[in-house]
PDB file of N, CA and C in Angstrom:
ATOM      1  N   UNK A   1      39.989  31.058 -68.134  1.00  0.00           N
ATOM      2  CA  UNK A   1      38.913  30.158 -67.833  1.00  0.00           C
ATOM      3  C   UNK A   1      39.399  29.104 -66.823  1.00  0.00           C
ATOM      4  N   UNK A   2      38.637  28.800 -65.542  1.00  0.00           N
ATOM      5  CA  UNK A   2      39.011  28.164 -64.952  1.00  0.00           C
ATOM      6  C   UNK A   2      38.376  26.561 -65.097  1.00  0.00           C
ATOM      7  N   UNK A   3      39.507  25.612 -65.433  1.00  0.00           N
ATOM      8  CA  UNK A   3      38.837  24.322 -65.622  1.00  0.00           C
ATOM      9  C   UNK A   3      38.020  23.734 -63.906  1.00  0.00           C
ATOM     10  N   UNK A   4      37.113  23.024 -64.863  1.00  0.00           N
ATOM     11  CA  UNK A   4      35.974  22.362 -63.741  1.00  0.00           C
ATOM     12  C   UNK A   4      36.524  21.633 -63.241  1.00  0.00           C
ATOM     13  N   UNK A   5      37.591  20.746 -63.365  1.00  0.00           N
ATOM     14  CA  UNK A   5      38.315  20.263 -62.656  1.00  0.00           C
ATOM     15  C   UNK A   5      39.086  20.278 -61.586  1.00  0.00           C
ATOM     16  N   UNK A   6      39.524  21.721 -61.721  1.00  0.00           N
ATOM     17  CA  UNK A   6      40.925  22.478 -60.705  1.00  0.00           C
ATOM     18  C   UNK A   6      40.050  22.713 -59.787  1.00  0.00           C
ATOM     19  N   UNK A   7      38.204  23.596 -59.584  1.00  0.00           N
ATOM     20  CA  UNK A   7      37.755  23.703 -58.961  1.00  0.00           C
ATOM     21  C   UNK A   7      37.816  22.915 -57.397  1.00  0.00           C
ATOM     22  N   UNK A   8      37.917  23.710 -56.792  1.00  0.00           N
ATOM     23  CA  UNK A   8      37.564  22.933 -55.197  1.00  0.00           C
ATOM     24  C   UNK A   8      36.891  22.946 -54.400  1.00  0.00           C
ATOM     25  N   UNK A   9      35.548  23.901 -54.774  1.00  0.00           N
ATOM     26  CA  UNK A   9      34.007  23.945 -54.552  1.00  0.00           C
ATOM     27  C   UNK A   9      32.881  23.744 -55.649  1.00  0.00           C
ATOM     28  N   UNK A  10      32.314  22.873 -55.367  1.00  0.00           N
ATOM     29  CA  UNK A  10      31.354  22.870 -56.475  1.00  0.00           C
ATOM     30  C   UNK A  10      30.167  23.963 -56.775  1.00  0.00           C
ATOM     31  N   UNK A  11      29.948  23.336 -57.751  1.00  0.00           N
ATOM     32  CA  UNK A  11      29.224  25.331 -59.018  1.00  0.00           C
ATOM     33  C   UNK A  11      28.055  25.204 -58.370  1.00  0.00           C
ATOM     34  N   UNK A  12      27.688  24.219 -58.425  1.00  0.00           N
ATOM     35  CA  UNK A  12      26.064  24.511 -57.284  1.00  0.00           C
ATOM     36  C   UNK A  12      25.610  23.262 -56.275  1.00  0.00           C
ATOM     37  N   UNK A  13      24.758  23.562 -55.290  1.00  0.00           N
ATOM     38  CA  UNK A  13      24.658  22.714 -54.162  1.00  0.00           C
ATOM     39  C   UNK A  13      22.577  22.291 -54.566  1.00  0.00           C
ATOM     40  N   UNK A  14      22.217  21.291 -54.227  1.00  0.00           N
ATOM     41  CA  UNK A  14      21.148  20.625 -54.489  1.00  0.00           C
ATOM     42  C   UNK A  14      20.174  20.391 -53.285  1.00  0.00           C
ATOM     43  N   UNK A  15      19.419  20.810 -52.736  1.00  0.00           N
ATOM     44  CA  UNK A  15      19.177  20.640 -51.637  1.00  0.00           C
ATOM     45  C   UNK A  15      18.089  19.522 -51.928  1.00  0.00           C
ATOM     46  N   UNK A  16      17.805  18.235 -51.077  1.00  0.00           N
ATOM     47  CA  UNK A  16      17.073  17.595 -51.454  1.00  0.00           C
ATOM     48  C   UNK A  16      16.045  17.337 -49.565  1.00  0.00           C
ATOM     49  N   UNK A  17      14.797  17.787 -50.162  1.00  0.00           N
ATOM     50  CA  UNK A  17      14.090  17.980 -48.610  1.00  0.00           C
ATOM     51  C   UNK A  17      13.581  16.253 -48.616  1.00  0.00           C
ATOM     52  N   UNK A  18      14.018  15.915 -46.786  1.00  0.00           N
ATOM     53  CA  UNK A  18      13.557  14.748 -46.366  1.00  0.00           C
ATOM     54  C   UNK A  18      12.624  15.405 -45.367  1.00  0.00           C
ATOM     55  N   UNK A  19      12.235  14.291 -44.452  1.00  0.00           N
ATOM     56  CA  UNK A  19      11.618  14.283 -43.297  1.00  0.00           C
ATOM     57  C   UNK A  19      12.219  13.583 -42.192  1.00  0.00           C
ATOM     58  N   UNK A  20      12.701  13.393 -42.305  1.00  0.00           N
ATOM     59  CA  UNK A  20      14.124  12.689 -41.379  1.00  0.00           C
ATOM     60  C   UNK A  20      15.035  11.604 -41.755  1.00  0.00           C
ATOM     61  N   UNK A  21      15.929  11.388 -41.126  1.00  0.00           N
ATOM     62  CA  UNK A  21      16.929  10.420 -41.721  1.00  0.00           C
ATOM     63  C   UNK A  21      16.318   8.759 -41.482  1.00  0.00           C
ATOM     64  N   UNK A  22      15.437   8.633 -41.740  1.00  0.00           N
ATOM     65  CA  UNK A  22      15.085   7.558 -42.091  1.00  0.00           C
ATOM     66  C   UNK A  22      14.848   7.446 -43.724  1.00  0.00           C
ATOM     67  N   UNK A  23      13.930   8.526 -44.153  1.00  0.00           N
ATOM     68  CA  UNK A  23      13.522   8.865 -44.864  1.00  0.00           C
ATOM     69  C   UNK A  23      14.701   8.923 -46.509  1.00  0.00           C
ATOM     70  N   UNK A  24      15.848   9.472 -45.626  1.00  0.00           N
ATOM     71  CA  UNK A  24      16.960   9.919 -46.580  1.00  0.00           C
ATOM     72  C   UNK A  24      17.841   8.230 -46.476  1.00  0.00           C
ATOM     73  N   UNK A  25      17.804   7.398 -45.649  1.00  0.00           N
ATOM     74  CA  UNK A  25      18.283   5.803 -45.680  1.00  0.00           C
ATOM     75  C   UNK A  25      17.488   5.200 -46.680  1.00  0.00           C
ATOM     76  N   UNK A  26      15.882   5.643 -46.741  1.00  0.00           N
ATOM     77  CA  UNK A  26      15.103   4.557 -47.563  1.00  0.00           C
ATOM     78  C   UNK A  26      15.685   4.802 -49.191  1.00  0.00           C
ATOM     79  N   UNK A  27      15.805   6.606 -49.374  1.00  0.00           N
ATOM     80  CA  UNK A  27      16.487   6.644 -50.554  1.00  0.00           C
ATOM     81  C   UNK A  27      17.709   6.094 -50.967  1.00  0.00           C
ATOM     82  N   UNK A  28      18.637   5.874 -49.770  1.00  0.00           N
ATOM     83  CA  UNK A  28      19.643   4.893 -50.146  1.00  0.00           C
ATOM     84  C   UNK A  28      19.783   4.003 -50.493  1.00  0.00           C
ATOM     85  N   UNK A  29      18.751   2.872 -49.702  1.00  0.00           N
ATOM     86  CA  UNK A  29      18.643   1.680 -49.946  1.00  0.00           C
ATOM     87  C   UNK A  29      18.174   1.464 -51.203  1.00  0.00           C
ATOM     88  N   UNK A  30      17.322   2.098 -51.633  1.00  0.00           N
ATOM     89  CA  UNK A  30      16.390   2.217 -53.200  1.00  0.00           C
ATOM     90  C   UNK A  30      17.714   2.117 -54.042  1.00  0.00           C
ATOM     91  N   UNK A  31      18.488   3.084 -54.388  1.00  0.00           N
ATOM     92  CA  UNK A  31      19.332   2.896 -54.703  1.00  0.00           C
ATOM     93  C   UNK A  31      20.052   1.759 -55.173  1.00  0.00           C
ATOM     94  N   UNK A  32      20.867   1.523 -53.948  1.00  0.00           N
ATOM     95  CA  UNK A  32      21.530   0.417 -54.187  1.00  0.00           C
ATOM     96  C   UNK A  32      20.941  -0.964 -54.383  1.00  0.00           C
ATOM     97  N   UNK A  33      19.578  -1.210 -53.778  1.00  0.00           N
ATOM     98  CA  UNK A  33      18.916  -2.135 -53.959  1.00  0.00           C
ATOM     99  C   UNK A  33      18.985  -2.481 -56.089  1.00  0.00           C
ATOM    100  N   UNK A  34      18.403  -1.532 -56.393  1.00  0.00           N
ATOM    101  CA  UNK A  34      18.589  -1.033 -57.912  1.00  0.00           C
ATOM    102  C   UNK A  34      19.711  -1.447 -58.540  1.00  0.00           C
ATOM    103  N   UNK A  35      20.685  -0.815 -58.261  1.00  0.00           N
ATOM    104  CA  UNK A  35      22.256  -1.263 -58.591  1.00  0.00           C
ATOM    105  C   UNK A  35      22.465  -2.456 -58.627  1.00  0.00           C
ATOM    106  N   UNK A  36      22.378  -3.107 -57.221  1.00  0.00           N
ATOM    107  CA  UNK A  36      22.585  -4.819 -57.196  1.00  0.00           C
ATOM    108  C   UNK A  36      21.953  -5.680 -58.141  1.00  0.00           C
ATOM    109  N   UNK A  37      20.911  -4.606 -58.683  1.00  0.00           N
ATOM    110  CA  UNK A  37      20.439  -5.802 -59.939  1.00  0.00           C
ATOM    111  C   UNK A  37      21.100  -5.567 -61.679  1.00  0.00           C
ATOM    112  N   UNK A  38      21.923  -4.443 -61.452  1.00  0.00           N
ATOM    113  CA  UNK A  38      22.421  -3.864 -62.695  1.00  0.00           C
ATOM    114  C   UNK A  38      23.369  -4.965 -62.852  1.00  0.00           C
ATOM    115  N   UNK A  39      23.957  -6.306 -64.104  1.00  0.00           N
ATOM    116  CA  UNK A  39      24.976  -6.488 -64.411  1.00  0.00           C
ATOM    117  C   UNK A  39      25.537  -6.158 -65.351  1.00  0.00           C
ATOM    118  N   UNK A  40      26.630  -5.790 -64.282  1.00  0.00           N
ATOM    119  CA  UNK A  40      27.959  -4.892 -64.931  1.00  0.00           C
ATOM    120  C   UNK A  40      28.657  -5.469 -66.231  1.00  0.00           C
ATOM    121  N   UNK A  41      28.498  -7.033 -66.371  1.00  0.00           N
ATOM    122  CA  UNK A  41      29.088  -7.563 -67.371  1.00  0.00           C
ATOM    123  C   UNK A  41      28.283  -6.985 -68.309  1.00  0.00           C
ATOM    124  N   UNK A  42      27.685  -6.993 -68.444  1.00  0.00           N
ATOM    125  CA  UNK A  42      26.564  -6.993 -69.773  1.00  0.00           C
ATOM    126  C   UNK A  42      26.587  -5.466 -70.282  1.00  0.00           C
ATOM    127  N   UNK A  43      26.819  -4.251 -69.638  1.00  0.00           N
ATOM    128  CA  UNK A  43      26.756  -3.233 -69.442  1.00  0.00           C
ATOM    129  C   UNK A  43      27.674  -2.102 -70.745  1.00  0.00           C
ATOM    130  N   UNK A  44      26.984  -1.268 -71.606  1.00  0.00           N
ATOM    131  CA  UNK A  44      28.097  -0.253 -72.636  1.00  0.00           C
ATOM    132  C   UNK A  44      28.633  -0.040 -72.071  1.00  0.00           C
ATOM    133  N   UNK A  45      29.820   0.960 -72.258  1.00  0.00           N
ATOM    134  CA  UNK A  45      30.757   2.291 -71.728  1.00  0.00           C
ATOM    135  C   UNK A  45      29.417   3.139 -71.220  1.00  0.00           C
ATOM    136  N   UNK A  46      29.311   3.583 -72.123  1.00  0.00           N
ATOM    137  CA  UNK A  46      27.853   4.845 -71.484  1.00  0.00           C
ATOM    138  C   UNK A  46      27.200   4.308 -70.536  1.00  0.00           C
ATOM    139  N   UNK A  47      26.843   2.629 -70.263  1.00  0.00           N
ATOM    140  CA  UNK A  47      26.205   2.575 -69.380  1.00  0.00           C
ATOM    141  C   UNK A  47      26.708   2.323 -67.988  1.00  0.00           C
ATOM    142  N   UNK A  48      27.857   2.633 -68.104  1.00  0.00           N
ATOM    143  CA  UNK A  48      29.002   2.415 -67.323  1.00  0.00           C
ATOM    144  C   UNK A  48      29.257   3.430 -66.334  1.00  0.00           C
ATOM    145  N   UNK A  49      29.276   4.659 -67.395  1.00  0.00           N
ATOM    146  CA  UNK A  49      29.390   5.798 -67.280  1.00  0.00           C
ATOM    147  C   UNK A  49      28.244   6.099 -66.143  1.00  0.00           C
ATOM    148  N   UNK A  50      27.347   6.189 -66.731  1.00  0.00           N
ATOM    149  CA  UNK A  50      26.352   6.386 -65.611  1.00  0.00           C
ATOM    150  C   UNK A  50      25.489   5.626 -64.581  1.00  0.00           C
ATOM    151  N   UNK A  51      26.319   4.581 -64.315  1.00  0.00           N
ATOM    152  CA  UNK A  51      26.002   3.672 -63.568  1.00  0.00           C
ATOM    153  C   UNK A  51      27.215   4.435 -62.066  1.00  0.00           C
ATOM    154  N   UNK A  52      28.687   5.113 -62.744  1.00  0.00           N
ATOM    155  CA  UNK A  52      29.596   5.704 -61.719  1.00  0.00           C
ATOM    156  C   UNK A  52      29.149   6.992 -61.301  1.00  0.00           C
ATOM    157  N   UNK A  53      28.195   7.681 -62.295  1.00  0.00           N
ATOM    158  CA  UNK A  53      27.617   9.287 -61.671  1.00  0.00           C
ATOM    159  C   UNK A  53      26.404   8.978 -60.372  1.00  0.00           C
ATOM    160  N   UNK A  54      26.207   7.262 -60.679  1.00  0.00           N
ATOM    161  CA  UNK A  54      24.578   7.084 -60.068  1.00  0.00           C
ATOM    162  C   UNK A  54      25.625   6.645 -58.673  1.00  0.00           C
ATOM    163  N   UNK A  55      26.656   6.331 -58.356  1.00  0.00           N
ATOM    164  CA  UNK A  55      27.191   6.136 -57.386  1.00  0.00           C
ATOM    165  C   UNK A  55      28.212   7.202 -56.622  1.00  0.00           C
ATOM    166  N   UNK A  56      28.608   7.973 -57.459  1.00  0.00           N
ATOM    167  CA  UNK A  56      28.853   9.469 -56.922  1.00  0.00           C
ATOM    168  C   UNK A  56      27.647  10.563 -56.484  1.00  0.00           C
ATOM    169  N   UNK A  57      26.426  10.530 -56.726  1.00  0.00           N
ATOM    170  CA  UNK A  57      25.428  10.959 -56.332  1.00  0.00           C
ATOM    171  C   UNK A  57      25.332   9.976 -54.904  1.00  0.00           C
ATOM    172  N   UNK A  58      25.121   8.938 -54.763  1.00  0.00           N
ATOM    173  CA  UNK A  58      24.820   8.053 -53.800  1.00  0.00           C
ATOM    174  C   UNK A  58      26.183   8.349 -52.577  1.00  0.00           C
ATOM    175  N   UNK A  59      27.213   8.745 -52.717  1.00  0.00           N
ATOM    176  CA  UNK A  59      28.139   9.099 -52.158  1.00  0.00           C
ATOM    177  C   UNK A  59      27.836  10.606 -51.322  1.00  0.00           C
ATOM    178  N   UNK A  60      27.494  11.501 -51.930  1.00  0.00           N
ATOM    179  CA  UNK A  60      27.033  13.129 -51.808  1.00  0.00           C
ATOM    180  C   UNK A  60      25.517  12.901 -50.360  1.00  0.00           C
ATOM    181  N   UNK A  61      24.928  11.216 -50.445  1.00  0.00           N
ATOM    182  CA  UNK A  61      23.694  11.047 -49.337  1.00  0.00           C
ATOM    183  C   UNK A  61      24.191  10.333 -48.397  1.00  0.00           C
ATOM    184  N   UNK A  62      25.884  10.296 -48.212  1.00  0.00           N
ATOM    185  CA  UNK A  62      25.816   9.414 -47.039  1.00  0.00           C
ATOM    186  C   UNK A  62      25.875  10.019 -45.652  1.00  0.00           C
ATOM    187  N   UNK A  63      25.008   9.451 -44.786  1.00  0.00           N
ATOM    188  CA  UNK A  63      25.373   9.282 -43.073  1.00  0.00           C
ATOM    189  C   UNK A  63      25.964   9.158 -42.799  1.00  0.00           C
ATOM    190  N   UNK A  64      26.690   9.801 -41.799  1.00  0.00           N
ATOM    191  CA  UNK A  64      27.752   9.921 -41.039  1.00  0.00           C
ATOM    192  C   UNK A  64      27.482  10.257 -39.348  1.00  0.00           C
ATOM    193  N   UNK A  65      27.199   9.238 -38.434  1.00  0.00           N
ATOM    194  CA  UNK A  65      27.274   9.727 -36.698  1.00  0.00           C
ATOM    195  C   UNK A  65      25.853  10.462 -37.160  1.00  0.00           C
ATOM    196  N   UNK A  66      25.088  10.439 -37.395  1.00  0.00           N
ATOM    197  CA  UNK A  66      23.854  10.747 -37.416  1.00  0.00           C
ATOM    198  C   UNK A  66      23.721  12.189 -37.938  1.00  0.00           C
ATOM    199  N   UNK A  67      24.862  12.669 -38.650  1.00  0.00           N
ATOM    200  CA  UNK A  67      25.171  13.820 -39.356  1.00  0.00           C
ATOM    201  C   UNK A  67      25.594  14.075 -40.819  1.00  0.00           C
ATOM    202  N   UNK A  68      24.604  14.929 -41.786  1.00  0.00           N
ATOM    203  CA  UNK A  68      25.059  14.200 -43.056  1.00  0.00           C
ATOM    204  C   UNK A  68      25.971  15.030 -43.480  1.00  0.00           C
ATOM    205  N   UNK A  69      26.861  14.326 -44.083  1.00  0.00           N
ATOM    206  CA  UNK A  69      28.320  15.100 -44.920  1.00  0.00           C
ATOM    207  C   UNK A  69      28.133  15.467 -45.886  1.00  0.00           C
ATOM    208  N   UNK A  70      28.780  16.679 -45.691  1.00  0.00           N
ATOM    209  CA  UNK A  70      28.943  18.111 -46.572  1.00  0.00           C
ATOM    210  C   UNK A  70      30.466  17.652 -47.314  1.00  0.00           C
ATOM    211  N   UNK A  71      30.377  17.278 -48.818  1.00  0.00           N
ATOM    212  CA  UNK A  71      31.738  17.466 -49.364  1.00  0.00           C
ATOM    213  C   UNK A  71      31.546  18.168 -50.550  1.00  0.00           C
TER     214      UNK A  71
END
């Protein structure tokens, strides 16, 4: 069994349809706009937890030179 970890391609890819990269910025900003109001002090483990998946997702939409990255 190969751990999910060792992997160095991920098990599946998500395609998420915009209409142009404006479109895919406004989802960013939403985002983080969101976040900035989350305090972290106040925050469980669990909510912790997925406060770092909601920023590894947000990582997977960034712009790059007007080209979006594939990792």
């Amino acid at each position: 069994m190969i751990n999910r970890n060792d992997r160095k391609e991920p098990l599946y890819t998500i395609t998420i349809p915009v209409m142009d990269l404006q479109e895919l910025s406004n989802y960013q900003n939403g985002i983080i706009e969101l976040l900035a109001k989350v305090n972290l002090q106040s925050c469980t483990s669990p909510e912790l937890e997925n406060i770092k998946a909601i920023y590894t997702l947000l990582s997977h939409l960034t712009i790059k030179n007007n080209f979006l990255l594939k990792e």
